[in-house]
PDB file of N, CA and C in Angstrom:
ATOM      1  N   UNK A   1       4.832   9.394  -0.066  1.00  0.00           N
ATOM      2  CA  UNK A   1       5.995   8.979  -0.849  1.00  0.00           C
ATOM      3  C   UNK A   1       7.003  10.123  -0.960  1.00  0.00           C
ATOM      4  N   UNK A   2       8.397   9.913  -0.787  1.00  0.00           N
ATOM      5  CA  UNK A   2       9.144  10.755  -0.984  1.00  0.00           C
ATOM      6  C   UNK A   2      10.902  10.164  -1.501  1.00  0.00           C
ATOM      7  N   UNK A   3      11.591  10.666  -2.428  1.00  0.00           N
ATOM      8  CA  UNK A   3      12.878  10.383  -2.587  1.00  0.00           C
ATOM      9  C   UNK A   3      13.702   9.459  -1.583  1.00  0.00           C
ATOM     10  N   UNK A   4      13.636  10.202  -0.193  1.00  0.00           N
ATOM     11  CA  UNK A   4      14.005   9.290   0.753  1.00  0.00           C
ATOM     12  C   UNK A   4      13.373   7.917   1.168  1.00  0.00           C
ATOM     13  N   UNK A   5      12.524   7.819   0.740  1.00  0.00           N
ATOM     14  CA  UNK A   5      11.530   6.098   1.118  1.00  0.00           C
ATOM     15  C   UNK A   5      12.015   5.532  -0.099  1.00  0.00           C
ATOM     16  N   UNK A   6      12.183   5.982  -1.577  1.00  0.00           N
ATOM     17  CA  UNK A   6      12.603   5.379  -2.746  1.00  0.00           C
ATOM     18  C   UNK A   6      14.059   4.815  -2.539  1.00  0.00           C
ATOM     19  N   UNK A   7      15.006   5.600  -1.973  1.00  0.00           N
ATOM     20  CA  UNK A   7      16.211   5.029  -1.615  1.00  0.00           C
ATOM     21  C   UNK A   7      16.596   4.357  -0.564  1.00  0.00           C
ATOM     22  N   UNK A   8      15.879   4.475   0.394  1.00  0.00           N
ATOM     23  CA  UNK A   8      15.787   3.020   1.221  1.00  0.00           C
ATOM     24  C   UNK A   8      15.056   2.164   0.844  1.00  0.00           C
ATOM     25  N   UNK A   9      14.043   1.990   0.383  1.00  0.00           N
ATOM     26  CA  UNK A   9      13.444   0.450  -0.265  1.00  0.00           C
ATOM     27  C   UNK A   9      14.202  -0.126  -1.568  1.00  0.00           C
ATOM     28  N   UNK A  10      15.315   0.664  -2.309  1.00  0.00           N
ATOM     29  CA  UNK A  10      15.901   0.376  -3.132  1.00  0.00           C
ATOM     30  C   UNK A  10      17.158  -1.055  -2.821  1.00  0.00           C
ATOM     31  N   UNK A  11      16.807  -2.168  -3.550  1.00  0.00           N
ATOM     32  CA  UNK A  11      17.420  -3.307  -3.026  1.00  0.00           C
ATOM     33  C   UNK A  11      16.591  -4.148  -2.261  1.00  0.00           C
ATOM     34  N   UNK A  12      15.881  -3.458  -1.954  1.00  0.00           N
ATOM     35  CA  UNK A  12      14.994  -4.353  -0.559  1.00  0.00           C
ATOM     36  C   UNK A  12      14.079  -5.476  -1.222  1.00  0.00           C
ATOM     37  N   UNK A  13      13.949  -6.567  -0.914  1.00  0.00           N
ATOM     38  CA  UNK A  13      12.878  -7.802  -1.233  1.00  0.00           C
ATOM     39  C   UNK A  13      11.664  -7.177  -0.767  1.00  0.00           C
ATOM     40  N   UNK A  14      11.633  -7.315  -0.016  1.00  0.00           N
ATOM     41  CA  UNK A  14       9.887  -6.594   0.337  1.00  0.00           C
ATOM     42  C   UNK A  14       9.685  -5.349   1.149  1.00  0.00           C
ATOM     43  N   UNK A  15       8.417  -4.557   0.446  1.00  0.00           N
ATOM     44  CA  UNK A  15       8.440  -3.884   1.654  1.00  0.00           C
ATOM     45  C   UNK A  15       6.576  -3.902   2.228  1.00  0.00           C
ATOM     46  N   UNK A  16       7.073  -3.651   3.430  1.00  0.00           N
ATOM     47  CA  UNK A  16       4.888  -3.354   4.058  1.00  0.00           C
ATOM     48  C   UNK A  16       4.904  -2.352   4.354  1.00  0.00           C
ATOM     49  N   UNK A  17       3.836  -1.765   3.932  1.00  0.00           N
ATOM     50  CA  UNK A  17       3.032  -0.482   3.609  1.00  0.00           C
ATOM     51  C   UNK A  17       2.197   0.129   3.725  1.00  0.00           C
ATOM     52  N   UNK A  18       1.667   0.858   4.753  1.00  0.00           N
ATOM     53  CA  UNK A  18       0.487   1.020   5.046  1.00  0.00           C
ATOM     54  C   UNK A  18      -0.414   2.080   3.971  1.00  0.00           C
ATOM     55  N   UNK A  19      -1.475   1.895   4.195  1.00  0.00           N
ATOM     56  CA  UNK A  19      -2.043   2.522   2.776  1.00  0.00           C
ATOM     57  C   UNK A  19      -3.546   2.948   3.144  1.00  0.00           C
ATOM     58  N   UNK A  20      -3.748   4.129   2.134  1.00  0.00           N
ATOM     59  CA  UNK A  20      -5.024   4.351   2.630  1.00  0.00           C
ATOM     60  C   UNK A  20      -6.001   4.366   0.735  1.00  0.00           C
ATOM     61  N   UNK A  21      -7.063   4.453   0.779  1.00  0.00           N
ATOM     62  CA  UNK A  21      -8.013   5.008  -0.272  1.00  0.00           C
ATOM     63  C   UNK A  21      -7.974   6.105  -0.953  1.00  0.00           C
ATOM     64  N   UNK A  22      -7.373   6.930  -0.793  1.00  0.00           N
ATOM     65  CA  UNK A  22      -8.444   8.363  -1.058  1.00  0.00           C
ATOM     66  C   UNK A  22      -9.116   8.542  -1.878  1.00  0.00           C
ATOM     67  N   UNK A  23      -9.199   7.728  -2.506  1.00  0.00           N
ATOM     68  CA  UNK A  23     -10.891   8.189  -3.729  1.00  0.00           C
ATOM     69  C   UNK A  23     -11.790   7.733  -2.750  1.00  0.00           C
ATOM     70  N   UNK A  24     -12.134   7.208  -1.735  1.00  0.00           N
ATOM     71  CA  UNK A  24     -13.499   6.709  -0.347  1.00  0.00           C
ATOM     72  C   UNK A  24     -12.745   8.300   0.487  1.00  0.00           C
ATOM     73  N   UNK A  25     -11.824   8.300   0.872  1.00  0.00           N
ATOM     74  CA  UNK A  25     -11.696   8.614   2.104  1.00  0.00           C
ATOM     75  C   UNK A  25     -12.320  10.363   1.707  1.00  0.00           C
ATOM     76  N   UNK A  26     -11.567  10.859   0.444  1.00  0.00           N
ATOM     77  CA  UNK A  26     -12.415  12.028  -0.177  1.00  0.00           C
ATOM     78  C   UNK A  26     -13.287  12.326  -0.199  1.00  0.00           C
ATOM     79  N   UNK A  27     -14.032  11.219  -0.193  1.00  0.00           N
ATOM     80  CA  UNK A  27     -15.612  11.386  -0.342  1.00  0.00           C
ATOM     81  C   UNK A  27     -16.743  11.350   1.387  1.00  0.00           C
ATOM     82  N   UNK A  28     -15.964  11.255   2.088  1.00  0.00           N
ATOM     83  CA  UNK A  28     -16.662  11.468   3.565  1.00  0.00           C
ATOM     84  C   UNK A  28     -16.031  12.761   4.229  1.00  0.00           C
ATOM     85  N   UNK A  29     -17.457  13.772   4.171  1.00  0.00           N
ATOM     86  CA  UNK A  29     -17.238  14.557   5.093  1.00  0.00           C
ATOM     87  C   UNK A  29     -16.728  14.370   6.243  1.00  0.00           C
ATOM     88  N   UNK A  30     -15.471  13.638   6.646  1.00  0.00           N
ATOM     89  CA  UNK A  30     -15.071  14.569   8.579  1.00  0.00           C
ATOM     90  C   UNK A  30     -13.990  14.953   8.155  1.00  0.00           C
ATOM     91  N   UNK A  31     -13.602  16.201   8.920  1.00  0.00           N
ATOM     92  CA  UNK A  31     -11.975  17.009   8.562  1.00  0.00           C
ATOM     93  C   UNK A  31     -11.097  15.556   8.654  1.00  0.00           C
ATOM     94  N   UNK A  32     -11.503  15.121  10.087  1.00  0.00           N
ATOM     95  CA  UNK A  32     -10.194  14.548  10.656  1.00  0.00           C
ATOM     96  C   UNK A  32      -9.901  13.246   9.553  1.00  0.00           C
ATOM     97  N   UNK A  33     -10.710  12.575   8.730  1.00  0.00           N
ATOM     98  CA  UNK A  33     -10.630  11.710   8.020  1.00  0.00           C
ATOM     99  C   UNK A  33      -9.671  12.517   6.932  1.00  0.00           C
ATOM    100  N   UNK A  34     -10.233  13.722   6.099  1.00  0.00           N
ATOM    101  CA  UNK A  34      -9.551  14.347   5.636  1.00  0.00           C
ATOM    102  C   UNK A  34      -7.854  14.547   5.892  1.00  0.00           C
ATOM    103  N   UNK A  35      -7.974  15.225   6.924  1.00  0.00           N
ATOM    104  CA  UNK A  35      -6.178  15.005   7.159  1.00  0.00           C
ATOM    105  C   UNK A  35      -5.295  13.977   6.800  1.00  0.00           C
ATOM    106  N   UNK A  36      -6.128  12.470   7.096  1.00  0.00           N
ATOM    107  CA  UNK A  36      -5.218  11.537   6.882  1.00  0.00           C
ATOM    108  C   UNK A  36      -4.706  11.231   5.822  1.00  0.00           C
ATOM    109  N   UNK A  37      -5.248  12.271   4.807  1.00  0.00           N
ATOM    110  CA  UNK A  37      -4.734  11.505   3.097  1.00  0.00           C
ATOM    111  C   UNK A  37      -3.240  12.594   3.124  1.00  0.00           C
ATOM    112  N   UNK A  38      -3.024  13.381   3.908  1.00  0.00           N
ATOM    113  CA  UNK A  38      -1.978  14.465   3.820  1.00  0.00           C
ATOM    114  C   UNK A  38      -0.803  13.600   4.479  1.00  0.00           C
ATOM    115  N   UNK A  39      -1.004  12.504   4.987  1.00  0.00           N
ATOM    116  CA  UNK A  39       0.385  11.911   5.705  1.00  0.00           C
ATOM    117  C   UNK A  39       0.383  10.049   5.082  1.00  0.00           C
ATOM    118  N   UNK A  40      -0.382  10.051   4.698  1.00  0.00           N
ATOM    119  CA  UNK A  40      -0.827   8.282   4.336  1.00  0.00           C
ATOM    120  C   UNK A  40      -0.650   8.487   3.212  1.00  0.00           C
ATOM    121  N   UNK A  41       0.415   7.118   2.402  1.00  0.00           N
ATOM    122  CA  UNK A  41       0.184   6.963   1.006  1.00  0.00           C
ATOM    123  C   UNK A  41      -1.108   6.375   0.485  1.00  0.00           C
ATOM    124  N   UNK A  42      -1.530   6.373  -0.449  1.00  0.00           N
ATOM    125  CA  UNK A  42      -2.549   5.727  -0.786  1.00  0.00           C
ATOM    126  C   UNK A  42      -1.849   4.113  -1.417  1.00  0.00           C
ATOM    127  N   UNK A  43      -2.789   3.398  -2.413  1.00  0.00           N
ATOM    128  CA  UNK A  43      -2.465   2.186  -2.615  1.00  0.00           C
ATOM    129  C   UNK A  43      -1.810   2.605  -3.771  1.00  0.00           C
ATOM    130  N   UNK A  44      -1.944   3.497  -4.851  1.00  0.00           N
ATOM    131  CA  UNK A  44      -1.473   3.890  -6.007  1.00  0.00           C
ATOM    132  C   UNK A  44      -0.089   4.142  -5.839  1.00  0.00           C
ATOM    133  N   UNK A  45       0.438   5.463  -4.553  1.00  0.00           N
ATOM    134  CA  UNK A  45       1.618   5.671  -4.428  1.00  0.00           C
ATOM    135  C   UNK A  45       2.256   4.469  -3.615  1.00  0.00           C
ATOM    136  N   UNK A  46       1.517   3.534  -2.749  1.00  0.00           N
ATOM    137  CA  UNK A  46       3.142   3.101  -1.937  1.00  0.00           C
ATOM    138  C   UNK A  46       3.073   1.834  -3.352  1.00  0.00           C
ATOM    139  N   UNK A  47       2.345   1.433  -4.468  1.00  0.00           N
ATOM    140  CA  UNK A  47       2.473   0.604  -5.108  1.00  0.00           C
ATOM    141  C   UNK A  47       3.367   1.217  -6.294  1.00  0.00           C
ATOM    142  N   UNK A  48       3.160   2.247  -6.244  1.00  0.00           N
ATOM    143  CA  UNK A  48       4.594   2.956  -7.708  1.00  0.00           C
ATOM    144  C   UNK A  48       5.854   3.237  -6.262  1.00  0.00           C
ATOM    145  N   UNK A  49       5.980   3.474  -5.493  1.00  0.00           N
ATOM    146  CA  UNK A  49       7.381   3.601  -4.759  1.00  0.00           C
ATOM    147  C   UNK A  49       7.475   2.229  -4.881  1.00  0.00           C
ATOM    148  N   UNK A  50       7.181   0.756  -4.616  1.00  0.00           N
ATOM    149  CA  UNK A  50       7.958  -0.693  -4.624  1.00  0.00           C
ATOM    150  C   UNK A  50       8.096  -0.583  -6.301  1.00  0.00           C
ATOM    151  N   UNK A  51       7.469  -0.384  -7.151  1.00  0.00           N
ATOM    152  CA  UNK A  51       7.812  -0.477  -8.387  1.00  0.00           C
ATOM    153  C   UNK A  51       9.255   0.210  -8.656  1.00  0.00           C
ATOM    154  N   UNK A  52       9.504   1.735  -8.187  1.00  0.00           N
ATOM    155  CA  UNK A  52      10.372   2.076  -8.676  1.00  0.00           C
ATOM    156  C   UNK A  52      11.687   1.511  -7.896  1.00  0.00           C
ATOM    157  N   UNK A  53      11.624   1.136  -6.807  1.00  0.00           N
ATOM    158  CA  UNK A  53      12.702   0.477  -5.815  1.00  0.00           C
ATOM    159  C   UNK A  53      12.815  -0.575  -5.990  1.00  0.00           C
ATOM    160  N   UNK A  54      12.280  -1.333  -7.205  1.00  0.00           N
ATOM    161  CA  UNK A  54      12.375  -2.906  -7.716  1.00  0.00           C
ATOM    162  C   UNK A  54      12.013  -4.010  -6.498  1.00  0.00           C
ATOM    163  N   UNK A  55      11.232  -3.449  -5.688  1.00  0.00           N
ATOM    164  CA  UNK A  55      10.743  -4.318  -4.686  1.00  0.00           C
ATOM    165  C   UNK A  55       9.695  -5.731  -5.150  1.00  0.00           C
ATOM    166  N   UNK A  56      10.152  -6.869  -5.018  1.00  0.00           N
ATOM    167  CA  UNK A  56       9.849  -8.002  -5.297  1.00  0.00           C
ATOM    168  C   UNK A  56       8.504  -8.423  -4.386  1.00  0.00           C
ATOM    169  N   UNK A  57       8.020  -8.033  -3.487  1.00  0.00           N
ATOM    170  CA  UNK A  57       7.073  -8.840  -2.550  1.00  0.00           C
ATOM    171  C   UNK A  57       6.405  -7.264  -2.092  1.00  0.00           C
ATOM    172  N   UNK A  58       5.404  -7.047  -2.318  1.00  0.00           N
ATOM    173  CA  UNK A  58       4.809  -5.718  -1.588  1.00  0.00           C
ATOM    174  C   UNK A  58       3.460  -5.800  -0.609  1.00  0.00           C
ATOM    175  N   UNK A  59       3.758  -5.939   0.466  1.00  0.00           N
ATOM    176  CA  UNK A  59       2.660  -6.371   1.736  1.00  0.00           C
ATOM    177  C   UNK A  59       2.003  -5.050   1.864  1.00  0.00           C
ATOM    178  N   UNK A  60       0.307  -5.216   1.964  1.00  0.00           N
ATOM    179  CA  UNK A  60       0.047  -3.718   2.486  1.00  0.00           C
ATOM    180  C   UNK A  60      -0.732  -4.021   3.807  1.00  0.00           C
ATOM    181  N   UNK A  61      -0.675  -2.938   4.747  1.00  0.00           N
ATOM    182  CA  UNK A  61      -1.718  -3.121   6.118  1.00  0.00           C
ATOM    183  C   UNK A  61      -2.061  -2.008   6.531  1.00  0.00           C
ATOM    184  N   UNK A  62      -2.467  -2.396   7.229  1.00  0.00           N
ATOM    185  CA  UNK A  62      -3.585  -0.776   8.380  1.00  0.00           C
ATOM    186  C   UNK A  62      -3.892  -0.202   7.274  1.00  0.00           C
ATOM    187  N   UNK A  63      -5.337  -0.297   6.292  1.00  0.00           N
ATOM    188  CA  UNK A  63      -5.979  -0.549   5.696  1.00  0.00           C
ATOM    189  C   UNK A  63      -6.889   0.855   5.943  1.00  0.00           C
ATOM    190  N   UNK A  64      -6.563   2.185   5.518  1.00  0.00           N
ATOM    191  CA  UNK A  64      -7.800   3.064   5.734  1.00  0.00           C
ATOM    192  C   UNK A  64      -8.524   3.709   4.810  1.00  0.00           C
ATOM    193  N   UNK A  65      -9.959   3.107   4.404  1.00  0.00           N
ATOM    194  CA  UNK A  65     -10.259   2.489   5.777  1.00  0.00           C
ATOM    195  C   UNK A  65     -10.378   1.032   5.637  1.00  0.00           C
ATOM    196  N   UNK A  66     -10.605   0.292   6.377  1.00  0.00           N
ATOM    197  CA  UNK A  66     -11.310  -0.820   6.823  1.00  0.00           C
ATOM    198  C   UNK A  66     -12.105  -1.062   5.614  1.00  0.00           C
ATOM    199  N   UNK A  67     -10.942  -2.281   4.600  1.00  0.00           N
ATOM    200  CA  UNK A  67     -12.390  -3.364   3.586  1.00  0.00           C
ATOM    201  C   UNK A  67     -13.207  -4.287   4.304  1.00  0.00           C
ATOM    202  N   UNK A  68     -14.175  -4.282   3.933  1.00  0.00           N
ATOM    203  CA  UNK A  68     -15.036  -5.718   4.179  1.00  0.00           C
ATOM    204  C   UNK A  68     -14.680  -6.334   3.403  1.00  0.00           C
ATOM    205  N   UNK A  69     -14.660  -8.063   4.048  1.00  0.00           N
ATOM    206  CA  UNK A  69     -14.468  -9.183   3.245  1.00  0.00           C
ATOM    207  C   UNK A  69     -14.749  -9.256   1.889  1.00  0.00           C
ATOM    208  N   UNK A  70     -14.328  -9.493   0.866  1.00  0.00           N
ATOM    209  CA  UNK A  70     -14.570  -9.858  -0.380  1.00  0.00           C
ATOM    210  C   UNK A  70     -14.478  -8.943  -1.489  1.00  0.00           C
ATOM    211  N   UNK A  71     -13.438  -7.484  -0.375  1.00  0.00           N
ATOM    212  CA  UNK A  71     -13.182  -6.361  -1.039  1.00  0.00           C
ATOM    213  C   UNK A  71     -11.595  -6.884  -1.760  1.00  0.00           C
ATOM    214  N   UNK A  72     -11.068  -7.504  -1.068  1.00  0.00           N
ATOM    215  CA  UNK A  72      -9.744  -7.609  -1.394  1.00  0.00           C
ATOM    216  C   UNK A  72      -8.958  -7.278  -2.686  1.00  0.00           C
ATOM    217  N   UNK A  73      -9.813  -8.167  -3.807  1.00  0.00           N
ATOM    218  CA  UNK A  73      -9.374  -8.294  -5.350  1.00  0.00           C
ATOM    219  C   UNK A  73      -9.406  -6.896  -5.943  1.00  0.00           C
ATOM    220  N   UNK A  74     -10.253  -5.836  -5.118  1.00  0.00           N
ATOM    221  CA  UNK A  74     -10.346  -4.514  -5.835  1.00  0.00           C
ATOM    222  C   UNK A  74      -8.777  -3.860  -5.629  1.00  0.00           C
ATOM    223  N   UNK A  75      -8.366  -3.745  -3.759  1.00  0.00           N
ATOM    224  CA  UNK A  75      -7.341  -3.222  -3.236  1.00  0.00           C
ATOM    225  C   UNK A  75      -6.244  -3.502  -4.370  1.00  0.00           C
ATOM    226  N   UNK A  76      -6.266  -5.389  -4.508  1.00  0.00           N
ATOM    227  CA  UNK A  76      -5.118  -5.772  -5.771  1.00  0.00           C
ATOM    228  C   UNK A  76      -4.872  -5.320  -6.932  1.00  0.00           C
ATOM    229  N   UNK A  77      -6.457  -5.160  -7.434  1.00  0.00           N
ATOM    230  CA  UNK A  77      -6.206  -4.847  -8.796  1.00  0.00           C
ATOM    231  C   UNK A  77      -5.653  -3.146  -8.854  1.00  0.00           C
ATOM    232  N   UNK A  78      -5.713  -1.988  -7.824  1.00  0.00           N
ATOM    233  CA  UNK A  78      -5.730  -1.173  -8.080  1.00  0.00           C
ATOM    234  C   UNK A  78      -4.210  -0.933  -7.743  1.00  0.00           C
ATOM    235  N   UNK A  79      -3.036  -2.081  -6.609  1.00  0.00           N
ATOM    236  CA  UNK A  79      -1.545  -1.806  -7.344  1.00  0.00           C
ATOM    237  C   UNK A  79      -0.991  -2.387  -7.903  1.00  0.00           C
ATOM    238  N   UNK A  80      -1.956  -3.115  -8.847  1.00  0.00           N
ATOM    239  CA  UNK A  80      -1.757  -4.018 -10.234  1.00  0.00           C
ATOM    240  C   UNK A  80      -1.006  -3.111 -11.239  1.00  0.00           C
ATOM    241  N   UNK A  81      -1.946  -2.051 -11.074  1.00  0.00           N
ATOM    242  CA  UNK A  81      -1.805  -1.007 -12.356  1.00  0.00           C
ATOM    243  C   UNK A  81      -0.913  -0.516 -11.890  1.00  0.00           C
ATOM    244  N   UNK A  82       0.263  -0.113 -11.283  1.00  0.00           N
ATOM    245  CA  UNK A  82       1.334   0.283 -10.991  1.00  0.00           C
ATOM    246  C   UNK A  82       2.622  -0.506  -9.926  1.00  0.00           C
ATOM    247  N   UNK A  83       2.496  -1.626  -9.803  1.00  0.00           N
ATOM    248  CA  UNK A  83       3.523  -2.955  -9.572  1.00  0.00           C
ATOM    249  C   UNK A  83       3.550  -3.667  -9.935  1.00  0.00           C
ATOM    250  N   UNK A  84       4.449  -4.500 -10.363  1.00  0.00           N
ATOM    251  CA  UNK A  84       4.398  -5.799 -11.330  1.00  0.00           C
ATOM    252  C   UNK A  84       5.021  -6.499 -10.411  1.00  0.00           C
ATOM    253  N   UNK A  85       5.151  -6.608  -9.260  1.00  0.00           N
ATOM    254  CA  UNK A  85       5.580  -7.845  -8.251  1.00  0.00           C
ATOM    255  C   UNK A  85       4.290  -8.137  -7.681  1.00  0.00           C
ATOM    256  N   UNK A  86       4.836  -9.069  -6.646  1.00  0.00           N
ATOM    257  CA  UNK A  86       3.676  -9.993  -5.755  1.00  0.00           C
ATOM    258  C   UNK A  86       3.217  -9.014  -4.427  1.00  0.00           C
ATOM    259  N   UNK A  87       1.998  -8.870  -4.432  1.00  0.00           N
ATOM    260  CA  UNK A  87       0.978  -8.203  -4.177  1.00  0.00           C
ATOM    261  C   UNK A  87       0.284  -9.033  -2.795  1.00  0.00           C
ATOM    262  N   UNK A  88       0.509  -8.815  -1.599  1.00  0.00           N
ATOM    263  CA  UNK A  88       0.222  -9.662  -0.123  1.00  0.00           C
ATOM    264  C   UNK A  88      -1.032  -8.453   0.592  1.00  0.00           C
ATOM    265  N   UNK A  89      -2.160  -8.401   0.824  1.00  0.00           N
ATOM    266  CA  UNK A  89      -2.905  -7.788   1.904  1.00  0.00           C
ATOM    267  C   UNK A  89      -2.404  -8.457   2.962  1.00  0.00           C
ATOM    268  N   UNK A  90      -1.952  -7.716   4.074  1.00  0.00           N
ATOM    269  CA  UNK A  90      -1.650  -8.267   5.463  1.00  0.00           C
ATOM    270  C   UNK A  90      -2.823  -7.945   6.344  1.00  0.00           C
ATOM    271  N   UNK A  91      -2.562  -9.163   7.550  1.00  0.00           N
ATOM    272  CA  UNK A  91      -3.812  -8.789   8.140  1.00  0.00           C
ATOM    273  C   UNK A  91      -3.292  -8.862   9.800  1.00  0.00           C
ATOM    274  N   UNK A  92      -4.039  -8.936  10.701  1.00  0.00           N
ATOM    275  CA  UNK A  92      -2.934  -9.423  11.961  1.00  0.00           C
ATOM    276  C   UNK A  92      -2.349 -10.662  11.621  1.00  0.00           C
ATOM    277  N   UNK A  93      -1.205 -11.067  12.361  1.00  0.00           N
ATOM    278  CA  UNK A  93       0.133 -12.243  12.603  1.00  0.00           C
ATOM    279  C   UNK A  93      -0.182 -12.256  10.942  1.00  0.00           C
ATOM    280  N   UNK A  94       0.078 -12.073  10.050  1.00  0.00           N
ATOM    281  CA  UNK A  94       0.425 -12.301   8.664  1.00  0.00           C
ATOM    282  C   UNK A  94       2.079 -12.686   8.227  1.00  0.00           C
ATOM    283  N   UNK A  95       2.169 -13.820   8.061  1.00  0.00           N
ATOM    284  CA  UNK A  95       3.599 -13.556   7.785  1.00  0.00           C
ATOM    285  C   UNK A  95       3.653 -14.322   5.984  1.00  0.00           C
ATOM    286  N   UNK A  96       5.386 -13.298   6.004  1.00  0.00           N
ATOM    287  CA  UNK A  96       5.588 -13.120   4.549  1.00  0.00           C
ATOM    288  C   UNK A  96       6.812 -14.018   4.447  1.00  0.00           C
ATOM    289  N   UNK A  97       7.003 -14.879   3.059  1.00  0.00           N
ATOM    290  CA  UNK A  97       8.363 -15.373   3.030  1.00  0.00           C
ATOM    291  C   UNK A  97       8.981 -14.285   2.405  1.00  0.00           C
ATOM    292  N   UNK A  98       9.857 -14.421   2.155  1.00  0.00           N
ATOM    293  CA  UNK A  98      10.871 -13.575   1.193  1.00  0.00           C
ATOM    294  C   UNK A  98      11.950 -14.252   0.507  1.00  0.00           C
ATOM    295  N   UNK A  99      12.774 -14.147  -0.512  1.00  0.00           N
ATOM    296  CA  UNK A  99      13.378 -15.351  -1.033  1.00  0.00           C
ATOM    297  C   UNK A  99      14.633 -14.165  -0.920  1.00  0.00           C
ATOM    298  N   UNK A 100      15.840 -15.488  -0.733  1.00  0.00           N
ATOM    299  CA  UNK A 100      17.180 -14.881   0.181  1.00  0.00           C
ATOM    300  C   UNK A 100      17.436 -14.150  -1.264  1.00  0.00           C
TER     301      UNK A 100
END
Protein backbone atom coordinates (compact mmCIF):
# COMPACT_ATOMS: atom_id res chain seq x y z
CA UNK A 1 0.00 0.00 0.00
CA UNK A 2 1.18 3.34 -0.74
CA UNK A 3 -0.25 7.13 -1.20
CA UNK A 4 -0.02 6.58 -4.85
CA UNK A 5 -2.47 3.36 -5.04
CA UNK A 6 -4.82 5.53 -2.53
CA UNK A 7 -5.11 8.21 -5.21
CA UNK A 8 -5.72 6.22 -8.02
CA UNK A 9 -8.38 3.97 -6.53
CA UNK A 10 -9.90 7.18 -5.27
CA UNK A 11 -13.38 7.45 -7.20
CA UNK A 12 -13.03 4.09 -8.50
CA UNK A 13 -16.18 1.49 -8.07
CA UNK A 14 -14.09 -1.39 -7.66
CA UNK A 15 -10.93 -2.40 -7.25
CA UNK A 16 -9.05 -6.28 -7.49
CA UNK A 17 -6.41 -6.94 -5.37
CA UNK A 18 -4.16 -9.30 -4.96
CA UNK A 19 -3.42 -10.28 -1.45
CA UNK A 20 -1.47 -12.35 0.59
CA UNK A 21 -1.69 -13.73 4.57
CA UNK A 22 1.08 -12.87 6.48
CA UNK A 23 0.13 -14.10 9.76
CA UNK A 24 0.47 -18.08 7.64
CA UNK A 25 2.98 -16.85 5.38
CA UNK A 26 5.23 -15.68 8.69
CA UNK A 27 4.96 -18.63 10.06
CA UNK A 28 6.75 -20.98 7.30
CA UNK A 29 10.23 -21.18 7.26
CA UNK A 30 11.40 -20.55 3.37
CA UNK A 31 13.24 -17.12 2.76
CA UNK A 32 11.65 -17.01 -0.57
CA UNK A 33 8.06 -17.22 0.94
CA UNK A 34 9.35 -14.64 3.28
CA UNK A 35 10.16 -12.04 0.69
CA UNK A 36 6.79 -12.06 -0.60
CA UNK A 37 5.17 -10.24 2.33
CA UNK A 38 7.82 -7.24 1.42
CA UNK A 39 5.99 -6.56 -2.02
CA UNK A 40 2.29 -8.15 -1.48
CA UNK A 41 -0.38 -6.40 0.43
CA UNK A 42 -1.90 -8.50 2.77
CA UNK A 43 -5.86 -8.75 3.14
CA UNK A 44 -5.82 -6.14 6.07
CA UNK A 45 -3.93 -3.48 3.92
CA UNK A 46 -5.43 -3.78 0.34
CA UNK A 47 -8.90 -3.91 2.50
CA UNK A 48 -8.08 -0.40 4.46
CA UNK A 49 -6.63 1.16 0.95
CA UNK A 50 -10.53 0.40 -0.78
CA UNK A 51 -11.85 1.73 2.50
CA UNK A 52 -9.95 4.82 2.39
CA UNK A 53 -10.52 5.37 -1.55
CA UNK A 54 -14.32 4.83 -0.89
CA UNK A 55 -14.17 1.87 -3.13
CA UNK A 56 -17.65 0.26 -3.38
CA UNK A 57 -16.96 -3.45 -4.69
CA UNK A 58 -13.47 -4.93 -3.49
CA UNK A 59 -12.46 -8.24 -5.50
CA UNK A 60 -9.44 -10.08 -4.11
CA UNK A 61 -7.21 -12.82 -6.16
CA UNK A 62 -3.95 -14.65 -6.47
CA UNK A 63 -4.55 -15.71 -3.08
CA UNK A 64 -1.04 -16.32 -1.15
CA UNK A 65 -1.25 -18.67 -0.26
CA UNK A 66 -3.70 -20.92 -1.71
CA UNK A 67 -7.19 -21.40 0.68
CA UNK A 68 -8.77 -24.62 0.63
CA UNK A 69 -12.35 -24.75 0.06
CA UNK A 70 -14.42 -23.69 2.92
CA UNK A 71 -11.69 -21.23 3.95
CA UNK A 72 -13.37 -18.41 2.31
CA UNK A 73 -15.65 -16.81 5.23
CA UNK A 74 -12.30 -16.43 7.27
CA UNK A 75 -10.43 -14.36 4.15
CA UNK A 76 -14.04 -12.18 4.46
CA UNK A 77 -14.30 -11.76 7.77
CA UNK A 78 -10.74 -10.56 8.12
CA UNK A 79 -11.51 -7.31 5.42
CA UNK A 80 -14.66 -7.06 7.23
CA UNK A 81 -12.79 -5.46 9.97
CA UNK A 82 -11.44 -2.83 7.83
CA UNK A 83 -14.06 -2.33 4.63
CA UNK A 84 -17.46 -1.71 4.81
CA UNK A 85 -18.20 -2.38 1.06
CA UNK A 86 -18.90 -5.59 -0.84
CA UNK A 87 -16.32 -8.06 -0.38
CA UNK A 88 -15.90 -10.64 -3.89
CA UNK A 89 -13.01 -13.63 -3.58
CA UNK A 90 -12.15 -13.97 -7.27
CA UNK A 91 -11.28 -17.02 -8.70
CA UNK A 92 -10.40 -17.84 -12.49
CA UNK A 93 -13.06 -16.16 -15.29
CA UNK A 94 -14.75 -14.46 -12.15
CA UNK A 95 -16.62 -11.68 -13.24
CA UNK A 96 -17.78 -8.60 -11.30
CA UNK A 97 -20.77 -6.22 -11.99
CA UNK A 98 -20.18 -2.81 -11.02
CA UNK A 99 -22.99 -0.27 -10.85
CA UNK A 100 -22.53 2.78 -13.42
Amino acid sequence: PCAGLDKLCTGAKGLVHTVIRKDIIESIPLQRLQDVCDYHSSVEEASQTAERAGIETLVFTHYVPAFPSGQEEEWEKIAAQHFSGRIELGDDLHRVEIGE
